[in-house]
Each structure stands twice: as C-alpha cells, then as structure tokens.
Protein backbone atom coordinates (compact mmCIF):
# COMPACT_ATOMS: atom_id res chain seq x y z
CA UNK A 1 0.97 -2.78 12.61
CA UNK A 2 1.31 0.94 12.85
CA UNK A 3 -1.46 3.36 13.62
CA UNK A 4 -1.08 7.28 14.07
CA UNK A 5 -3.23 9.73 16.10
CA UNK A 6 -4.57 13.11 15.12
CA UNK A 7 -1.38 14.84 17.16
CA UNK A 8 1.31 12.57 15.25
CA UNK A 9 -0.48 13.44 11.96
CA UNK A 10 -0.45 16.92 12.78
CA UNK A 11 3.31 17.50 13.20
CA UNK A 12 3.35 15.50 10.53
CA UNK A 13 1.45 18.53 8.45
CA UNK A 14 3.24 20.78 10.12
CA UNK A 15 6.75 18.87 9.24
CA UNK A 16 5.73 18.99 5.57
CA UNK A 17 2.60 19.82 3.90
CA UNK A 18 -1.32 18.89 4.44
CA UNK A 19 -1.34 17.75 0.86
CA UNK A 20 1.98 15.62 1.39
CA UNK A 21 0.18 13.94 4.26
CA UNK A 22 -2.69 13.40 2.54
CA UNK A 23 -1.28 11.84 -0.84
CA UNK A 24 0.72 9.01 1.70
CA UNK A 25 -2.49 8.53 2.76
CA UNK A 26 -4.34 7.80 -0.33
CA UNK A 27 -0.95 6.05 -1.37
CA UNK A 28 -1.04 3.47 1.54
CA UNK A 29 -4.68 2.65 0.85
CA UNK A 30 -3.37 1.03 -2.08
CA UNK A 31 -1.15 -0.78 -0.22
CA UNK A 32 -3.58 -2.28 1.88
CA UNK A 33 -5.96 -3.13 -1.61
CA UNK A 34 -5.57 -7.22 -0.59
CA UNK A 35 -7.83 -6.62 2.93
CA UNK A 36 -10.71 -5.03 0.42
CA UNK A 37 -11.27 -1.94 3.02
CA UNK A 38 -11.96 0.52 0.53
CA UNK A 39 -14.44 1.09 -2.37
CA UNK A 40 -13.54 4.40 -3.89
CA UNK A 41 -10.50 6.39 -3.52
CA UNK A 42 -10.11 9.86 -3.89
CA UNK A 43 -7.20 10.82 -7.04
CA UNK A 44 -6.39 14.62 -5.04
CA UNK A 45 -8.40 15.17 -1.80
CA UNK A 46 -8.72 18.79 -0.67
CA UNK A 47 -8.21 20.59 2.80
CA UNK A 48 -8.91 23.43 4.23
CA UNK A 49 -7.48 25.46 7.34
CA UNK A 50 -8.56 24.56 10.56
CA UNK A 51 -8.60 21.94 13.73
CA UNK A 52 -8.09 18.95 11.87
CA UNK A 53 -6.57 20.66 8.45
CA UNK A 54 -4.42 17.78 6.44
CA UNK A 55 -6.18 14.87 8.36
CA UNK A 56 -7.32 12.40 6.14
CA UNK A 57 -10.12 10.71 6.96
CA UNK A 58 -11.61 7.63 5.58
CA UNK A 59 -15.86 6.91 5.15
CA UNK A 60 -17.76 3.91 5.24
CA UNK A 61 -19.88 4.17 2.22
CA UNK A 62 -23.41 4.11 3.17
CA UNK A 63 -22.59 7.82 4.48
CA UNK A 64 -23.53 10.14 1.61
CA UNK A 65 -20.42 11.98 0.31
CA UNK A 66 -20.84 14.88 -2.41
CA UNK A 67 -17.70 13.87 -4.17
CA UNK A 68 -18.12 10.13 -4.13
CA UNK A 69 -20.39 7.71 -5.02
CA UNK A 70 -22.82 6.03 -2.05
CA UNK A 71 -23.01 2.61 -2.95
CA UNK A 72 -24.32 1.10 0.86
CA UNK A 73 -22.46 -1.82 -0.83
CA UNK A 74 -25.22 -2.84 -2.72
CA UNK A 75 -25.42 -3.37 -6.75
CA UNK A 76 -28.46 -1.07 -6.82
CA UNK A 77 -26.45 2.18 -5.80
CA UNK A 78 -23.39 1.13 -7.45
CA UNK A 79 -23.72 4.33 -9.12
CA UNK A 80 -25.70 6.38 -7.03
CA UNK A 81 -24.19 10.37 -6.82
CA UNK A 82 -26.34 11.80 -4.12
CA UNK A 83 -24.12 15.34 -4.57
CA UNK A 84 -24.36 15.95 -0.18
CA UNK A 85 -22.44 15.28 2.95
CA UNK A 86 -23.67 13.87 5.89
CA UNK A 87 -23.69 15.42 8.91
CA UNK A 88 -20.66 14.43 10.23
CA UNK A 89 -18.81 14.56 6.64
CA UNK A 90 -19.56 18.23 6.16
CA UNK A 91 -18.68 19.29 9.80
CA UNK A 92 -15.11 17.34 9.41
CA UNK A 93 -14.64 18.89 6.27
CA UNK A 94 -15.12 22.30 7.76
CA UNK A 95 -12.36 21.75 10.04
CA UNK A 96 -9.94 21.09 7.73
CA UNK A 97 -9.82 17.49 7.15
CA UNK A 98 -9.86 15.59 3.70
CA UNK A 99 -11.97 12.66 2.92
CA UNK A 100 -9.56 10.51 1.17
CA UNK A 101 -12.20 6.95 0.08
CA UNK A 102 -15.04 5.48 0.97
CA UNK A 103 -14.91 2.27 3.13
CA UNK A 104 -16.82 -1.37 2.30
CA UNK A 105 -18.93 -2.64 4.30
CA UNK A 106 -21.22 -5.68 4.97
CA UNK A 107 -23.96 -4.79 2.36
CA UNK A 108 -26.74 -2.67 3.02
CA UNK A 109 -25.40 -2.33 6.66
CA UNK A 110 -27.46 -5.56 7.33
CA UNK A 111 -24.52 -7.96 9.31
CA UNK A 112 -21.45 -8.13 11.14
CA UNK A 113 -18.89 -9.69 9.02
CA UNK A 114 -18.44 -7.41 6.16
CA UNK A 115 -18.07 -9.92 3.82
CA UNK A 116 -19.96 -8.67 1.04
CA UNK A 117 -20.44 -10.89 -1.99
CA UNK A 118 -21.84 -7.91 -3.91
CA UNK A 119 -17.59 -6.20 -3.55
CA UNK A 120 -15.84 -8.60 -1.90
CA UNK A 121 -15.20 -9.42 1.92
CA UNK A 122 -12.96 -6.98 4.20
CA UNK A 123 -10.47 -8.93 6.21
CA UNK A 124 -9.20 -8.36 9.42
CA UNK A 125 -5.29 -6.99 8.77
CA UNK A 126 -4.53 -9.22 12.33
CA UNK A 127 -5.33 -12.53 10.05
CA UNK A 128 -6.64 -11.99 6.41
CA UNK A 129 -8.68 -15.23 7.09
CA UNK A 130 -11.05 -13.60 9.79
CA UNK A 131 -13.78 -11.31 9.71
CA UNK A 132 -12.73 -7.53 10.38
CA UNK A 133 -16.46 -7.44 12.05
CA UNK A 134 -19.45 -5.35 10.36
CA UNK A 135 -21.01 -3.84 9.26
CA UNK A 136 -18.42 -0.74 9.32
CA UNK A 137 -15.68 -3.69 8.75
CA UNK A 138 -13.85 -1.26 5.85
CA UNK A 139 -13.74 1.92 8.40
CA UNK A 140 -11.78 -0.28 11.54
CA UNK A 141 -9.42 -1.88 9.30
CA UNK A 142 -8.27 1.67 7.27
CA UNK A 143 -7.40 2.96 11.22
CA UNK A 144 -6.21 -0.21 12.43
CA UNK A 145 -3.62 -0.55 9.34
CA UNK A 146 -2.80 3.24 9.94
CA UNK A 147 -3.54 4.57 6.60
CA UNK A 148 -6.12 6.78 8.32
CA UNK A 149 -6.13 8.21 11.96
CA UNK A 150 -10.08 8.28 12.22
CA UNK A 151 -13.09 7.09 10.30
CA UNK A 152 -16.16 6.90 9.63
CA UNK A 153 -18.83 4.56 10.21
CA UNK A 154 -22.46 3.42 11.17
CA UNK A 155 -24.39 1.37 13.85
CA UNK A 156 -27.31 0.64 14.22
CA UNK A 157 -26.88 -2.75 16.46
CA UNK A 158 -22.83 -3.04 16.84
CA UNK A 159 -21.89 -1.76 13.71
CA UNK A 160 -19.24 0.68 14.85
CA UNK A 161 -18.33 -1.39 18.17
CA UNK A 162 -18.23 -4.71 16.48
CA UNK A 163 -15.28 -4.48 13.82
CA UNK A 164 -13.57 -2.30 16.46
CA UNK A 165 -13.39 -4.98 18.80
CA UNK A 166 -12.33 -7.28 15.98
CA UNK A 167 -9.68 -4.57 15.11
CA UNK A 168 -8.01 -3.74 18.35
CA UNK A 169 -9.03 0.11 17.47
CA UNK A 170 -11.58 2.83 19.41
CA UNK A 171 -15.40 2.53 17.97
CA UNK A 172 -17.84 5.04 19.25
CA UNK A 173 -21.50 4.68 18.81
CA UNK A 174 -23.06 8.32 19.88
CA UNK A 175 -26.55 8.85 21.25
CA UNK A 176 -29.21 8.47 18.41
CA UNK A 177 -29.62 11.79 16.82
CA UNK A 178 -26.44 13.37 17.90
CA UNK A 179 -24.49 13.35 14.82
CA UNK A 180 -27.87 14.27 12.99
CA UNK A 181 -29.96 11.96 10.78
CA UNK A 182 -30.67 11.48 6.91
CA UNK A 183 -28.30 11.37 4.29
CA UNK A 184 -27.29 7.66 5.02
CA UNK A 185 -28.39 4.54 3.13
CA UNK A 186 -30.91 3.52 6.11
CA UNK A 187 -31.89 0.74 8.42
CA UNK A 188 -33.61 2.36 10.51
CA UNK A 189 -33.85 5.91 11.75
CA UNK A 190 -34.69 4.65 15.77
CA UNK A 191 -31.67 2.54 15.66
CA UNK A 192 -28.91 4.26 13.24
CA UNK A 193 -26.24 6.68 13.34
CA UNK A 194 -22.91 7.95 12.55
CA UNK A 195 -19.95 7.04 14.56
CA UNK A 196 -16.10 7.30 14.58
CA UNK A 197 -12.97 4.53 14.71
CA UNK A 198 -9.80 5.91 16.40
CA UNK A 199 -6.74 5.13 17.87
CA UNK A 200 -7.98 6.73 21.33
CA UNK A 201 -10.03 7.96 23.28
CA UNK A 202 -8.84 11.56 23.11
CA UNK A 203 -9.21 11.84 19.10
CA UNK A 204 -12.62 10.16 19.22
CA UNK A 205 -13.73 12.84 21.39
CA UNK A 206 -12.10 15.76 19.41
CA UNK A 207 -13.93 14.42 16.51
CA UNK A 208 -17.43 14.69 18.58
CA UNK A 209 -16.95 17.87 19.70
CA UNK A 210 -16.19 18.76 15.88
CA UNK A 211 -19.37 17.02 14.64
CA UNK A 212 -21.59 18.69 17.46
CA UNK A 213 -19.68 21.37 18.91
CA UNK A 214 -20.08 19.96 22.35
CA UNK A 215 -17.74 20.54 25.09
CA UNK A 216 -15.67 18.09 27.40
CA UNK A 217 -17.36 16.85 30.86
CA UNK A 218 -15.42 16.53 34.21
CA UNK A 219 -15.01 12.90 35.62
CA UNK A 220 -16.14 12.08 39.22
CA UNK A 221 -13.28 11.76 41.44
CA UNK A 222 -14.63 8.24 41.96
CA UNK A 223 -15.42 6.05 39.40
CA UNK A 224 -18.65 3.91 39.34
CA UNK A 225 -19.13 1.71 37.05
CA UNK A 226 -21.67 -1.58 37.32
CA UNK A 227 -20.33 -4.74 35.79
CA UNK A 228 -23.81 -6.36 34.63
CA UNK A 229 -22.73 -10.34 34.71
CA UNK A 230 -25.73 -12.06 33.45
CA UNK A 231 -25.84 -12.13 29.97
CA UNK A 232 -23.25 -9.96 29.27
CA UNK A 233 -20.67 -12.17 30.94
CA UNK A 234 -22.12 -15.55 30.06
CA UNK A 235 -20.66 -18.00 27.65
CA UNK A 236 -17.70 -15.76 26.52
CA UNK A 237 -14.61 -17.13 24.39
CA UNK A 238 -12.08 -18.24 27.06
CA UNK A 239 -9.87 -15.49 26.04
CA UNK A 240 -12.62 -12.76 25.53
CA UNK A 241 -13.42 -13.77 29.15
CA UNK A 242 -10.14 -13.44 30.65
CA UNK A 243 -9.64 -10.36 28.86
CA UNK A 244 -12.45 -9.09 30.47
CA UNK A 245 -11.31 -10.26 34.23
CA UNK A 246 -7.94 -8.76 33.38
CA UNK A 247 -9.99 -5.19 32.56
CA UNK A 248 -11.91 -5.34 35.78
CA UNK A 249 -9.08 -6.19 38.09
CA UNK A 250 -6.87 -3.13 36.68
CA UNK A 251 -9.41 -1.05 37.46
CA UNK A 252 -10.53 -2.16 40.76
CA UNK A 253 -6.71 -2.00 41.65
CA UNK A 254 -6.43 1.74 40.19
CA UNK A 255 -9.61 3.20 42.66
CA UNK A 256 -12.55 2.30 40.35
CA UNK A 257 -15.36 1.10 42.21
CA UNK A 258 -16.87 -1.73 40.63
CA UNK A 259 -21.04 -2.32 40.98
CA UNK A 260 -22.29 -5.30 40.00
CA UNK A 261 -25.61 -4.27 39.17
CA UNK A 262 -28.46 -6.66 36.94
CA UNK A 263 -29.53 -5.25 33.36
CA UNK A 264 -32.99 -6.44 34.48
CA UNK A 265 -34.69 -7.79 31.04
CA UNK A 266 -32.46 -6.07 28.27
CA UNK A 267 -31.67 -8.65 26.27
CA UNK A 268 -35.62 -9.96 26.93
CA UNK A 269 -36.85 -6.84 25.94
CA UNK A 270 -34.56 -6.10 23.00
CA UNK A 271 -35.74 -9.90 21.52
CA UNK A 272 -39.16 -8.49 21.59
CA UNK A 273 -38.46 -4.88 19.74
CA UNK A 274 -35.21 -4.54 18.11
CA UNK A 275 -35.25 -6.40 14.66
CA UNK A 276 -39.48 -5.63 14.86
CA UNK A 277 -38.20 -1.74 14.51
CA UNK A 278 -35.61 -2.21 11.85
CA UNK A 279 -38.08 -5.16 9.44
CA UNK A 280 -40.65 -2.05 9.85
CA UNK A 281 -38.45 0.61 9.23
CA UNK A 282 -36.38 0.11 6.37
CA UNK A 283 -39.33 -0.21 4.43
CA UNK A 284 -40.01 3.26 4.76
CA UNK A 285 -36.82 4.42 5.44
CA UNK A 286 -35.12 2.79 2.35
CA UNK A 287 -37.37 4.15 -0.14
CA UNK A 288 -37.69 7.48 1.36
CA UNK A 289 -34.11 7.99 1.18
CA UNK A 290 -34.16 7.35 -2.58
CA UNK A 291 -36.44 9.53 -3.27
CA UNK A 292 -34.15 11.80 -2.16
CA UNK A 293 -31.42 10.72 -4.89
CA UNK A 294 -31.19 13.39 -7.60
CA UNK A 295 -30.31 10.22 -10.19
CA UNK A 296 -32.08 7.22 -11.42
CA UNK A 297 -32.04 5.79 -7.89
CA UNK A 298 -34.53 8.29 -7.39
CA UNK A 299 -37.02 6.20 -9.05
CA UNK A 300 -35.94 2.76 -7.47
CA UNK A 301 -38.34 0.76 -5.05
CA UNK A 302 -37.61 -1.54 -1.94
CA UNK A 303 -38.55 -4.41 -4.34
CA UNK A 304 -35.43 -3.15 -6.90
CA UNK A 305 -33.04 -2.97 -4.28
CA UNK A 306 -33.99 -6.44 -2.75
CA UNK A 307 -33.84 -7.90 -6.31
CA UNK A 308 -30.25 -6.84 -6.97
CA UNK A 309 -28.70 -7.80 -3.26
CA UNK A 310 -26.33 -10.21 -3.43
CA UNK A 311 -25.38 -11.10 0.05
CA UNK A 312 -27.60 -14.19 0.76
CA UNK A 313 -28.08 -13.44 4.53
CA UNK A 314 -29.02 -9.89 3.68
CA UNK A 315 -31.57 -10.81 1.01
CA UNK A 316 -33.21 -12.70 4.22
CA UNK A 317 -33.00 -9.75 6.36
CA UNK A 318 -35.01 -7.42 3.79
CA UNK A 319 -37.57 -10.56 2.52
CA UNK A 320 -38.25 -10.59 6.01
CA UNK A 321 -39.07 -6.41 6.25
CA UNK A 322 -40.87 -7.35 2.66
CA UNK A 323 -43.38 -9.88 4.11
CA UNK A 324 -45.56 -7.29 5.45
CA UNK A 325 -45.48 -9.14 8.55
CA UNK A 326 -43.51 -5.73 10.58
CA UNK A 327 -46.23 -2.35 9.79
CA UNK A 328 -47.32 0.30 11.80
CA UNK A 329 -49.44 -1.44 14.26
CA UNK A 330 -46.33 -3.36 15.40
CA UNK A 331 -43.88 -0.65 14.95
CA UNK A 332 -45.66 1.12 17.71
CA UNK A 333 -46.09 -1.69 19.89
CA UNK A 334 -42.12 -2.37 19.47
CA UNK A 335 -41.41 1.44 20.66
CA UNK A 336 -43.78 1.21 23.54
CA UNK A 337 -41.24 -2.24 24.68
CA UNK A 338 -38.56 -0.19 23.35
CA UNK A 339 -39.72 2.26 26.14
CA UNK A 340 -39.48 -0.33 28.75
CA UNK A 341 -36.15 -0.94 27.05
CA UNK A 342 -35.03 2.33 27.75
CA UNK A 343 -36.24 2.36 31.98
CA UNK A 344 -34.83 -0.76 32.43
CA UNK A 345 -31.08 1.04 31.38
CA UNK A 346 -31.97 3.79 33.57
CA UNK A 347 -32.56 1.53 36.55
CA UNK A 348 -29.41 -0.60 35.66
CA UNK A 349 -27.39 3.34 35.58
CA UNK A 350 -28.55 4.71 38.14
CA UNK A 351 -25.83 6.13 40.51
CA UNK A 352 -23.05 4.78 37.78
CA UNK A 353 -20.38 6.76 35.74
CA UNK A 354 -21.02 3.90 33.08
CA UNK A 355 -21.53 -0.20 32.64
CA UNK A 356 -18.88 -2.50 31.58
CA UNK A 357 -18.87 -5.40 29.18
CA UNK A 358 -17.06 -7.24 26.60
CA UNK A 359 -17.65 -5.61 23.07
CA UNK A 360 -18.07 -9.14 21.59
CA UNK A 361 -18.31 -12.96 23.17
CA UNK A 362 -15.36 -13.76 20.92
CA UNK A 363 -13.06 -12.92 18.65
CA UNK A 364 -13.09 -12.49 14.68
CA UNK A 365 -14.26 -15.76 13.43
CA UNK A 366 -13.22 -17.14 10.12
CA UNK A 367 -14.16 -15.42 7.28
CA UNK A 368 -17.26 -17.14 5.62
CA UNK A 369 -18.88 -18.01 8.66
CA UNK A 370 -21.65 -15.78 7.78
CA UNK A 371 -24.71 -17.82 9.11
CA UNK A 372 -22.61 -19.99 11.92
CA UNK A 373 -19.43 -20.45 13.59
CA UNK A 374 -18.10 -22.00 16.97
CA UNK A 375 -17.56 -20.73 19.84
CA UNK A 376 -16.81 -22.89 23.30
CA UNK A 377 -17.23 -26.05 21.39
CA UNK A 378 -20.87 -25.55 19.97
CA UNK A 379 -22.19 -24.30 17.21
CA UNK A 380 -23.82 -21.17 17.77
CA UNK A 381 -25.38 -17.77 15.06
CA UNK A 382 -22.45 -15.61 14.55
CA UNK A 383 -24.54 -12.87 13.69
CA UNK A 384 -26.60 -12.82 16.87
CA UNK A 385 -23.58 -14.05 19.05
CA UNK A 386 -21.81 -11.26 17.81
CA UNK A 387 -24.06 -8.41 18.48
CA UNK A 388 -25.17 -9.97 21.49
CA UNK A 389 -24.06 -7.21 24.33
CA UNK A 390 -24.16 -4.30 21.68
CA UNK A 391 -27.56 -4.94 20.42
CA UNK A 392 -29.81 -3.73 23.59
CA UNK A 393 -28.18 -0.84 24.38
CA UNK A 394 -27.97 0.05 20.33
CA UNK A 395 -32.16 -0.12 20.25
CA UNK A 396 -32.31 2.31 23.30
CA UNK A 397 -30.16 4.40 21.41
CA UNK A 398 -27.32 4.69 23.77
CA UNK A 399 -23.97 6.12 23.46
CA UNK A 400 -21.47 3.78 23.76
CA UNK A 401 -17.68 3.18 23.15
CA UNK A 402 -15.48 -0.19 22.29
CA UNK A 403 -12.00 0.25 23.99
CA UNK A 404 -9.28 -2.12 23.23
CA UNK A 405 -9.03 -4.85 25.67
CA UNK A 406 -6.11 -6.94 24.80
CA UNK A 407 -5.51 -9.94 22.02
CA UNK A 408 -5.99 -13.56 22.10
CA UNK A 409 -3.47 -16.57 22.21
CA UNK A 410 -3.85 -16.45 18.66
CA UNK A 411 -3.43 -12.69 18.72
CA UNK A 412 -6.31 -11.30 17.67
CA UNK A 413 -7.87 -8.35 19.37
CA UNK A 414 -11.00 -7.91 21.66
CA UNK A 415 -12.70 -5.00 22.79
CA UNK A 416 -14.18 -3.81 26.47
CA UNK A 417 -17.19 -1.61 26.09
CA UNK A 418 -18.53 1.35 28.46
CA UNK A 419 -22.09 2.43 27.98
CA UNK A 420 -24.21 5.68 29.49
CA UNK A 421 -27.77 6.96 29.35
CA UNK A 422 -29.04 8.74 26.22
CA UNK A 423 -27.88 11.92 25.98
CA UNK A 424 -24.62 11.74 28.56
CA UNK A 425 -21.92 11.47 25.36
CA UNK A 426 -19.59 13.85 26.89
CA UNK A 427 -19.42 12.20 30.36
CA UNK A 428 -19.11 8.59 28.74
CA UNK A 429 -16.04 10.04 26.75
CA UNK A 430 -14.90 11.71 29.82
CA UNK A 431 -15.07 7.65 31.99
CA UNK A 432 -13.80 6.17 29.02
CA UNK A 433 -10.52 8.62 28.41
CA UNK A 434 -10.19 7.28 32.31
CA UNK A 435 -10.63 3.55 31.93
CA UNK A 436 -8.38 3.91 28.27
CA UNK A 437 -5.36 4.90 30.76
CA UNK A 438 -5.65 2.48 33.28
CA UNK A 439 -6.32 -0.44 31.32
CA UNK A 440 -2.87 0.81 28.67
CA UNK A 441 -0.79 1.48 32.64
CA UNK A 442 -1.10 -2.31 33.01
C-alpha cells in the first residue's frame, strides 16, 4: 500500500501541474470505491497559490463544506447544502489546497466502526473484512490507500485516533477549540473537534500551523514521558501489547526517560462525565446547528433526525440523549467531575514532555461487530473497548496524537498514542516528531 507526503506531492505539482495532481487524485478515489471511504467526490476541484497549492485533501463529511453536501452520514442531511467551510476547510483552502470528496463515516459521528447502515460500512484497505475504526473511518483509509496525503476528520472520544490506529496512518486530535468550533454536524461542543490523518508527523503539524497559524515548539533535550500502566496497559491484544513493549524499549534505548506515573481516577472520572456531557449536549447542539442550515434542514428537530437514523447502535445513543434523563442540572454536575477530570491529567503531567499508551487494546475487529467482539478470549463491548484509553483524555479536551506502532501477526496495524495538557499542541507535535523517528530507526 502506497501513501505520499505533502513534500512527494509537491514535486509532484511542481513535476507537472496542481490540476494534474489533483485529477489522479479524484481518479484513484474511484479506484478505491469497494472500501466505501468516500461519499461525494468532487468532478474538477480548484486550487489556489500557496503552502499547500495542488494538495488534495479529502473531508470526513460531518465537516461543513460550501461546495458539497454535509450529510454527518445520516438520511436526514442526505441533502443538506449548508453553503460554508469549517474552520479548518477554509484555512486549507487558503493555502492552496483542493478539497477533492467528502469521507463516510460511522453515522452521526456516534461509534467507532464506521459501518454505517444508512451508506454502507468503510473497510479497513489492510483486510476489507475489518473495521477501518470510527467514527472518521472514511478520512484514515483515503490517506492510508494514498489517494490523499492528509484529511480531515472529527473526535470527540477517539474519533480521529481510533481509525488511525486501525489504519497504520498519523491521527491528531487538537486541544478543544483550537481548530475553532461550529459548522460541524455536532456531538457535543465540550468534547468535539476537527483533526487531521497523515502520513507523519511533520505534515500533521504543517497542517496545524495552517489551520491556526501557530508556530513550532523546541523539544527538551531530554525526553520525559510517563508510561501510565493501569488501565491503559491492562488487558491489551497480545500483539497490541507487545507492540507497545517494543515502543517503550526503543525509546528507553534512544535516551528517553521513561516515568511510570498513575493516571489517578481517569477512567473513574470519565465513567461519571463523559457520555453525561455528550446525551446532554447533542440535544442542544444538534438542533442548534440546524437552525443554522439555510435549507429545509433548517426546520428539522432532534426527534426528525432520530426518526430517520438507521444505524441501530446510534438510534440507542440519541434515544438515550432523548429520554430527558441528561439536562442542565446534570450537565453541570458532569463539568464540575469533568473539572476533576482535568486536575487529575495535570497531576499525572506534571514534569512530563507527554504520556504514552496504546491508541487501541486491539486491533480492527471484524466488520459487523458493532455491539461485541473478542478480545483475549472473552467477549467484551467493542465500542467501549475501543475508545477505552482515548476516551478520558478526549472529555478533558486534550491534544493528542496516534503514531503508528507496528502490525499484527495477521498484519494489521496498531497505533501508540502521546498525550499533553490542554493548550500545549505545539510541544506535543514537537515530542511526537521525536518519538515518530525513533520508533521508524528501529
């Protein structure tokens, strides 16, 4: 499988034309149609001048596009024309690069498998049979087959990090507000944003510093990073695990010095807040989003959305927000544990560059296994296994960044994570550029 970086693609331009590159782009999306990555593709995508001019660059469709449709995979938007970039769209655009389609996803954002029964399931280009991990599944697979050199995505609990992992590509999750908010089919607006899929470190942090403008940040001469072992550690696939071994000892060997520091109460904590936030969110943040819809959509309710889903674990998920059971008097309790949340990562960070943990407790499972799948001979929720180590960190609304950490006897991928405080983007980018080259030297 061959992927391409944002240097390759620009001799590439510079060998040829930004609208030759672009057309093989849109061309090999439709050679990758049988892995259902992509939703809409553009007939002629323009480019401008600039950094990233010719680039095409794929988006998973929840992010509002003003040439596209928005669907957030659901049958309710199937149509929906909001006429607006997000954030990140517009500033990419600026620079140069071309949006060339917009990626599927696990409907409504709400899971980690991506297979949506409203569009049809996105499968993982290492075996068509597994999940390419959600919900940004669409956006890892159109890097990891090469047909784009970054994408889009969202995450609001593992989103970007998941189907990275599952992908063997670069998924960053940015601090919570840094890529701006609004103009994305929400979950919830403490929880969700934008982030990127790459083929390194490097071109995920160009990409940042395009979306915000921010600069680079030095790296210690000596690492730091904690290695947090309970929880994150426990009960990992046997190859997930000794991926995660192999990680540590390259970088012990290379200088890094390794912590091992407790996460005192994350994954406690994050049981008591996280899915109270999004259930009492999205009911507000749904709706107020289409009122912002200059169509029809403008005039559909929570209610018409839920009718219409057609993912059976999602309808769950939003019957649940529905019940009334999540309003304002929890929501605020929820953010005041969400606070504790947030002190209990500073405690866990402080005097580290960054903690270190595997993405996901095992590899892509077989597509279908939507509600359960196996994992070290039980039977266990692939939904919460999966988001298991991203979820805590995602409701403190951390930055954080899925590196590739090897494959599988079967030869799938899985992913090694790095995570910093709110806020400290540019330094985690800076560790993680670090980490990328040692763990690639072995």
């Amino acid at each position: 499988m061959s992927t391409e970086g944002l240097d390759r693609v620009r001799e590439r331009v510079a060998g040829s034309s930004s609208a030759e590159v672009v057309g093989q782009s849109i061309e090999a999306i439709h050679g990758i149609a049988e892995l259902g990555a992509f939703l809409a593709v553009a007939v002629d995508a323009p480019c401008g001048p600039g950094a990233l001019a010719g680039v095409p660059v794929a988006v998973k469709d929840n992010l509002d596009t003003r040439d596209f449709v928005t669907t957030g995979g659901t049958p309710a938007l199937r149509d929906s024309r909001p006429g607006r970039d997000h954030l990140a769209v517009e500033r990419l655009r600026a620079a140069g690069a071309a949006v060339v389609g917009k990626t599927n996803l696990h409907e409504l954002a709400l899971g980690i498998t991506s297979n949506n029964a409203a569009f049809g399931p996105v499968r993982n280009p290492h075996d068509p049979a597994r999940s390419a991990g959600g919900s940004s599944g669409g956006s890892a697979v159109a890097v990891a087959t090469g047909v784009v050199p970054v994408a889009l995505g969202s995450d609001t609990g593992g989103s970007v990090r998941v189907p990275a992992a599952h992908c063997g590509v670069v998924g960053f999750r940015p601090t919570v507000g840094r890529w701006g908010n609004g103009r994305c089919v929400p979950i919830s607006h403490t929880r969700d944003t934008a982030g990127a899929f790459a083929t390194s470190v490097a071109d995920v942090a160009e990409i940042d510093a395009v979306v915000t403008g921010a600069g680079t940040a030095p790296v210690p001469e000596r690492l730091r990073i904690g290695v947090p072992r309970a929880g994150f550690y426990d009960d990992l696939h046997p190859d997930v695990a000794a991926g995660a071994a192999r990680a540590l000892d390259r970088l012990a060997d290379a200088g890094v010095e390794l912590v091992e520091r407790d996460a005192v109460g994350v994954f406690e904590l994050d049981a008591e807040c996280g899915f109270p936030i999004v259930f009492a969110e999205i009911v507000e943040d749904l709706p107020g989003y289409l009122a912002t819809l200059p169509g029809p959509e403008q005039k559909l309710t929570f209610a018409d959305v839920l009718d219409q889903v057609a993912s059976p674990d999602v309808r769950g998920v939003m019957e649940a927000a529905a019940s009334g059971t999540f309003g304002p008097a929890e929501l605020v309790a929820a953010l005041e544990v969400r606070d504790r949340l947030r002190a209990a990562y500073a405690a866990a960070l402080d005097g580290l560059d960054a903690i270190i943990y595997p993405t996901v407790p095992l590899p892509a499972p077989p597509l279908g296994d939507d509600d359960m799948t196996e994992l070290n001979g039980a039977t266990v929720p692939v939904f919460l296994t999966s988001i298991r180590n991203t979820a805590p960190g995602s409701t403190a609304g951390m930055p954080s960044i899925s590196l590739p950490g090897g494959v599988t006897s079967a030869g799938l991928p899985v992913g090694i994570s790095l995570e910093g405080l709110p806020g400290q983007d540019a330094a985690l980018l800076a560790v993680a550029a670090v980490v990328e080259r040692v763990l690639a030297a072995g």
